[in-house]
PDB file of N, CA and C in Angstrom:
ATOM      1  N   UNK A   1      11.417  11.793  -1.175  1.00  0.00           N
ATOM      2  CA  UNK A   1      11.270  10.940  -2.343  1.00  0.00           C
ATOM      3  C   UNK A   1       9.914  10.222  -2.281  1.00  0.00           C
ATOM      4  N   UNK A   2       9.234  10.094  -3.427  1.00  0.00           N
ATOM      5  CA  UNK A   2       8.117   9.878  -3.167  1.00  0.00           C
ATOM      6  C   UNK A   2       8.083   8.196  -3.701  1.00  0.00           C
ATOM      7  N   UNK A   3       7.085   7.425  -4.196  1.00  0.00           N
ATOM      8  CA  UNK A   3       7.233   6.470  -4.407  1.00  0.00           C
ATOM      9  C   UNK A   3       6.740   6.406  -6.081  1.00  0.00           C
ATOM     10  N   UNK A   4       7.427   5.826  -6.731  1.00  0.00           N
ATOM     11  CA  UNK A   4       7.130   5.794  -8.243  1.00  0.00           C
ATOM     12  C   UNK A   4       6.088   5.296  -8.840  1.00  0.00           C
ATOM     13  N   UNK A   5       5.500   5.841  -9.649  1.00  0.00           N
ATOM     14  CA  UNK A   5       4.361   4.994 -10.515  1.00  0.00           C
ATOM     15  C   UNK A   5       4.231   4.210 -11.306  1.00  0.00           C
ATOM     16  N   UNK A   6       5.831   3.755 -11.377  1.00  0.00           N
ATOM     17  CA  UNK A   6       5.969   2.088 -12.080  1.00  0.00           C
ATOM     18  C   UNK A   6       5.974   0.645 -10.750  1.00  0.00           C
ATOM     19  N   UNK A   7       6.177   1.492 -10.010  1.00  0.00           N
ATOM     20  CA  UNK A   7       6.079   0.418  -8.487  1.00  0.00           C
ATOM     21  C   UNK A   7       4.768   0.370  -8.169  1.00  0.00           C
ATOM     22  N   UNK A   8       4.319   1.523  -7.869  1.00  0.00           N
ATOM     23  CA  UNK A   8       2.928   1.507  -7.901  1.00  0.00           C
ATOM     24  C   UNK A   8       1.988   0.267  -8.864  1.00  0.00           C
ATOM     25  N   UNK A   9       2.141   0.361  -9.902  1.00  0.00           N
ATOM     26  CA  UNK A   9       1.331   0.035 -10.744  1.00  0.00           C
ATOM     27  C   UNK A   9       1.994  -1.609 -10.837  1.00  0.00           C
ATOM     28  N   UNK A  10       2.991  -2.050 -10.536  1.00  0.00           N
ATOM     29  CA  UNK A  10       3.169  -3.600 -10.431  1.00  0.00           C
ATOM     30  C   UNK A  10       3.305  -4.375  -8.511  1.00  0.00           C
ATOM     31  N   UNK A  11       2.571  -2.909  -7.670  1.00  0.00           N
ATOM     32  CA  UNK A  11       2.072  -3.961  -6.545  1.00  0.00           C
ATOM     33  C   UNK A  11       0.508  -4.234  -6.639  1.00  0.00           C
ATOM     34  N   UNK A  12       0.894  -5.093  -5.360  1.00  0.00           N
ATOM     35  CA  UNK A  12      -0.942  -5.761  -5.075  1.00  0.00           C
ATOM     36  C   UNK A  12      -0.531  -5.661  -3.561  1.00  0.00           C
ATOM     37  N   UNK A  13      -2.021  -6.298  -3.249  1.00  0.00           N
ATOM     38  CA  UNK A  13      -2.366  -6.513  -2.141  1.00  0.00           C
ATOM     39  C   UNK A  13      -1.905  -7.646  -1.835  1.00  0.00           C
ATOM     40  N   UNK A  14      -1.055  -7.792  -1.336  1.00  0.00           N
ATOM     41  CA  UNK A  14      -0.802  -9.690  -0.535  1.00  0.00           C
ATOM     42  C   UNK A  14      -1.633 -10.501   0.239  1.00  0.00           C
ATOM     43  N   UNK A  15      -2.473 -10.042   0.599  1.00  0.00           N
ATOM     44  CA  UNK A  15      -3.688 -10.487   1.120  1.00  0.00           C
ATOM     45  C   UNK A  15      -5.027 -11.067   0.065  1.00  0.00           C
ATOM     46  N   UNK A  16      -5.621 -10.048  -0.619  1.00  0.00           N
ATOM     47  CA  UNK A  16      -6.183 -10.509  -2.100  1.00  0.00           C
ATOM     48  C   UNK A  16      -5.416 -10.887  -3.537  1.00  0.00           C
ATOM     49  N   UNK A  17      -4.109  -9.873  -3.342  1.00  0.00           N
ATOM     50  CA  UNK A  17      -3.727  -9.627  -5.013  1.00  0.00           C
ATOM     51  C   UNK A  17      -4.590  -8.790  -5.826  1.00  0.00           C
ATOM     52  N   UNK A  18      -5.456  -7.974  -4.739  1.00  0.00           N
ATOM     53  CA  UNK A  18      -5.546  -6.755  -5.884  1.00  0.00           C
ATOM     54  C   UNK A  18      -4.891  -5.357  -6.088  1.00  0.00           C
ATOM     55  N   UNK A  19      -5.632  -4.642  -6.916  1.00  0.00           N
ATOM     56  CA  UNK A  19      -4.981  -3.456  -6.830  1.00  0.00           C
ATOM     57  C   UNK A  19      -5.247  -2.648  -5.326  1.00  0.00           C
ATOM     58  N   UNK A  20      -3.973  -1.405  -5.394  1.00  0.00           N
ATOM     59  CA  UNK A  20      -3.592  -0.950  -4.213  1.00  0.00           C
ATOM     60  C   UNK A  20      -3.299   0.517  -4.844  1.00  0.00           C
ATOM     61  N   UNK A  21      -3.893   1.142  -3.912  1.00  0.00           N
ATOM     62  CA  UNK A  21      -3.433   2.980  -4.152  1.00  0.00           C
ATOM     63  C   UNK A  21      -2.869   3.686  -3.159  1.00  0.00           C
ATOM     64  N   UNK A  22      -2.572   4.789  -3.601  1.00  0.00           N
ATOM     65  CA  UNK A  22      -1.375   5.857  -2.455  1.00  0.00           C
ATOM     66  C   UNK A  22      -2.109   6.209  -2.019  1.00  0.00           C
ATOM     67  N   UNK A  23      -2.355   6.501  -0.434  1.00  0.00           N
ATOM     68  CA  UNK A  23      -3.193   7.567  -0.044  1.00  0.00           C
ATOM     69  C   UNK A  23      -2.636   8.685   0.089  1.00  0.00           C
ATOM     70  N   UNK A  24      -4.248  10.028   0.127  1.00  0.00           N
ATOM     71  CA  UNK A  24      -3.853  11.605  -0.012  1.00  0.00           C
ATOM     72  C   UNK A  24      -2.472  11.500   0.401  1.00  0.00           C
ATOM     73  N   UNK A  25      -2.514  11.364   1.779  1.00  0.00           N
ATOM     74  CA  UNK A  25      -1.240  11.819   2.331  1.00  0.00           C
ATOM     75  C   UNK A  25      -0.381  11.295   2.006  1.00  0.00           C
ATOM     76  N   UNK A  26      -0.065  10.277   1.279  1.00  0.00           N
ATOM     77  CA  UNK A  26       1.493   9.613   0.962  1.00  0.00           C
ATOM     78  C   UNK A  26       1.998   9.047   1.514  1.00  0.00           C
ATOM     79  N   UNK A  27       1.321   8.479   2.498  1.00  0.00           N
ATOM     80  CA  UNK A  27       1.934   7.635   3.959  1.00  0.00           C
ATOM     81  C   UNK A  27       1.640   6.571   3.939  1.00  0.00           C
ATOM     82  N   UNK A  28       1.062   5.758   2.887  1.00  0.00           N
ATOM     83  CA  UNK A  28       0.846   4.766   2.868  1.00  0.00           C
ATOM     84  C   UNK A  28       0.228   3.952   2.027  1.00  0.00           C
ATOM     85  N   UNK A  29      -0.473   2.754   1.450  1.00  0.00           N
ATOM     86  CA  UNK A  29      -1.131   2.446   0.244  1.00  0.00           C
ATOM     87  C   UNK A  29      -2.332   1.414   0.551  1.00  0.00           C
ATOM     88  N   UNK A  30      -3.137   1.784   0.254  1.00  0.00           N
ATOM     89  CA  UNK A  30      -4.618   1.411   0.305  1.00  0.00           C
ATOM     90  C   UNK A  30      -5.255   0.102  -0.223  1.00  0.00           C
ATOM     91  N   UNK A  31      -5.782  -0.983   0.336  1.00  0.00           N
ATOM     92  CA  UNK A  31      -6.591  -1.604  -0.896  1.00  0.00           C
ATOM     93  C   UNK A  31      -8.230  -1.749  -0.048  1.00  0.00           C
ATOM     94  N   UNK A  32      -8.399  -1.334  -1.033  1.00  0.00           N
ATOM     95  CA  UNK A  32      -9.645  -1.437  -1.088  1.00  0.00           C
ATOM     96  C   UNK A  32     -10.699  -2.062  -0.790  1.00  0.00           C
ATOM     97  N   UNK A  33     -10.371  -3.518  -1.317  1.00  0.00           N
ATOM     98  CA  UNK A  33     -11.207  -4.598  -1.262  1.00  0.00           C
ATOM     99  C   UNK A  33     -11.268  -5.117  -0.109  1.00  0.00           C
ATOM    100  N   UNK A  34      -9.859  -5.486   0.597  1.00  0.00           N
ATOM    101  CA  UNK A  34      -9.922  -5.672   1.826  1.00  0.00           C
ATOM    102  C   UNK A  34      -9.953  -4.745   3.220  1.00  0.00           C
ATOM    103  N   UNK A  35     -10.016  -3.454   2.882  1.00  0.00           N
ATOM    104  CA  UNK A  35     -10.016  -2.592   3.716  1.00  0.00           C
ATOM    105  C   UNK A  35      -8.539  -2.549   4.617  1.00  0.00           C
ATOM    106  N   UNK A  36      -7.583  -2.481   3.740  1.00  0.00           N
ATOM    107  CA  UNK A  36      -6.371  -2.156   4.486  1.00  0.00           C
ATOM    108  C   UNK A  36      -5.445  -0.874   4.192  1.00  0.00           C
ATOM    109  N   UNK A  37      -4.553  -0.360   5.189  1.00  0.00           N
ATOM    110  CA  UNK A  37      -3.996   0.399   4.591  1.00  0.00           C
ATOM    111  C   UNK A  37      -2.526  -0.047   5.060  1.00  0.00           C
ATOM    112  N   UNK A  38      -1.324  -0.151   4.288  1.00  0.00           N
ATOM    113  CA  UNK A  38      -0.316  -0.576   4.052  1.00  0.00           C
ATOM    114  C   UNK A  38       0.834   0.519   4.692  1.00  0.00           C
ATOM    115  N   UNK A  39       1.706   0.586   5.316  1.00  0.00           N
ATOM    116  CA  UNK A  39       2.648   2.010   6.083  1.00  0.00           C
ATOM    117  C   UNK A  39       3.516   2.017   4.812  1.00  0.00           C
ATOM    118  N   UNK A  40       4.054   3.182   4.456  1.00  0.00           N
ATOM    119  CA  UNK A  40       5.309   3.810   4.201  1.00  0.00           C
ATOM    120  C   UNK A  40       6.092   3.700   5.194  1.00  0.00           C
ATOM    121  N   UNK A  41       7.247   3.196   4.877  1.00  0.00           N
ATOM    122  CA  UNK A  41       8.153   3.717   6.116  1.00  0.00           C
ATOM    123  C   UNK A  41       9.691   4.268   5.205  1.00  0.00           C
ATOM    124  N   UNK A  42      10.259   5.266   5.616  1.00  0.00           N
ATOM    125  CA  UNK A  42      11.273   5.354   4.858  1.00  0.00           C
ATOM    126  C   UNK A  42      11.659   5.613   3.421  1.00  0.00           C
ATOM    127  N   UNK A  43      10.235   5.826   2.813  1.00  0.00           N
ATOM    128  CA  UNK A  43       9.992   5.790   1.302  1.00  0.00           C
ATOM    129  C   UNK A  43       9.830   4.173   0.766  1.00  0.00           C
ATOM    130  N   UNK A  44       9.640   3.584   1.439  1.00  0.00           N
ATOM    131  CA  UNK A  44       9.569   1.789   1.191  1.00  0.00           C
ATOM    132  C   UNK A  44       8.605   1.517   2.194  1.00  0.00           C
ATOM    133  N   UNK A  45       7.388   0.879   0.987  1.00  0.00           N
ATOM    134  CA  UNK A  45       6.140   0.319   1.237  1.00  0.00           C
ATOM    135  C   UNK A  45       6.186  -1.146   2.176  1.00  0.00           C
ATOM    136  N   UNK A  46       5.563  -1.221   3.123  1.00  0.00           N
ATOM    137  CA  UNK A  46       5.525  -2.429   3.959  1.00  0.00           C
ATOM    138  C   UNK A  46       4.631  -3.151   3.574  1.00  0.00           C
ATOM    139  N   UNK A  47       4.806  -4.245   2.720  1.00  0.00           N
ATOM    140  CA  UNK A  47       3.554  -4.955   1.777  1.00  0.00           C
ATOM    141  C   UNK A  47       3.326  -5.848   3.132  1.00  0.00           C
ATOM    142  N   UNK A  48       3.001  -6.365   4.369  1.00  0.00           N
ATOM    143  CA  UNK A  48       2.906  -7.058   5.027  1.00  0.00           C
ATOM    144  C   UNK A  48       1.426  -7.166   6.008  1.00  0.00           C
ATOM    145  N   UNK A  49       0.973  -8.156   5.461  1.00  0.00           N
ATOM    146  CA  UNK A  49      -0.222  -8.412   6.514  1.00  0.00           C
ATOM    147  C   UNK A  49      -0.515  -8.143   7.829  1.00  0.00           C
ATOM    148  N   UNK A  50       0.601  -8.653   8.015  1.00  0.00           N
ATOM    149  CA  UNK A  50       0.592  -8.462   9.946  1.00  0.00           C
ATOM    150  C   UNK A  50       1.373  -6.880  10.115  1.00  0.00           C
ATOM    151  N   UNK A  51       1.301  -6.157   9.160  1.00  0.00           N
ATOM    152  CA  UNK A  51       1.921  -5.003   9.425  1.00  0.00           C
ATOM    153  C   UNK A  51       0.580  -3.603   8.848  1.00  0.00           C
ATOM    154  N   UNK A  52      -0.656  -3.941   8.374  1.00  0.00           N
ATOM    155  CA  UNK A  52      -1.317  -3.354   7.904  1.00  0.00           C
ATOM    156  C   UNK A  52      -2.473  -2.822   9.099  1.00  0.00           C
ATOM    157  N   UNK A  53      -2.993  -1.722   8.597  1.00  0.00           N
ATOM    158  CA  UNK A  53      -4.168  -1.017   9.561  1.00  0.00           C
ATOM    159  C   UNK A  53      -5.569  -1.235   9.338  1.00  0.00           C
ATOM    160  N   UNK A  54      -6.344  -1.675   9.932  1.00  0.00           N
ATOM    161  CA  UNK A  54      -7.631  -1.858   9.100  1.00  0.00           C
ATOM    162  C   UNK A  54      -8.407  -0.533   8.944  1.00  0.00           C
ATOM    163  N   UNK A  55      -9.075   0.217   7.861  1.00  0.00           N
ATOM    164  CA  UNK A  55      -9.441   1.482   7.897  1.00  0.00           C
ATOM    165  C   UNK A  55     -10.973   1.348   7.540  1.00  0.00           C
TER     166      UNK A  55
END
């Protein structure tokens, strides 16, 4: 199951509050601004700071 593009499109970044994208692989969601990338786990996005990768 992948993750929907109405979820998509009403998260942010909890860190800025900006926008956030899927990456290629689907494993996870991106922002940009701050250079993070967010885990999938389970088909449910881990919006969490202290849980993000810096890329």
């Amino acid at each position: 199951m992948a993750i929907d593009k109405e979820l998509l499109d009403i998260l942010a970044c909890p860190k800025c509050k900006g926008d956030i994208k899927l990456t290629e692989e689907k494993d996870g969601l991106i922002c940009e601004a701050c250079k993070l990338k967010y885990p999938i786990r389970d088909d449910i996005p881990v919006m969490l700071i202290d849980e993000a990768e810096k890329i």
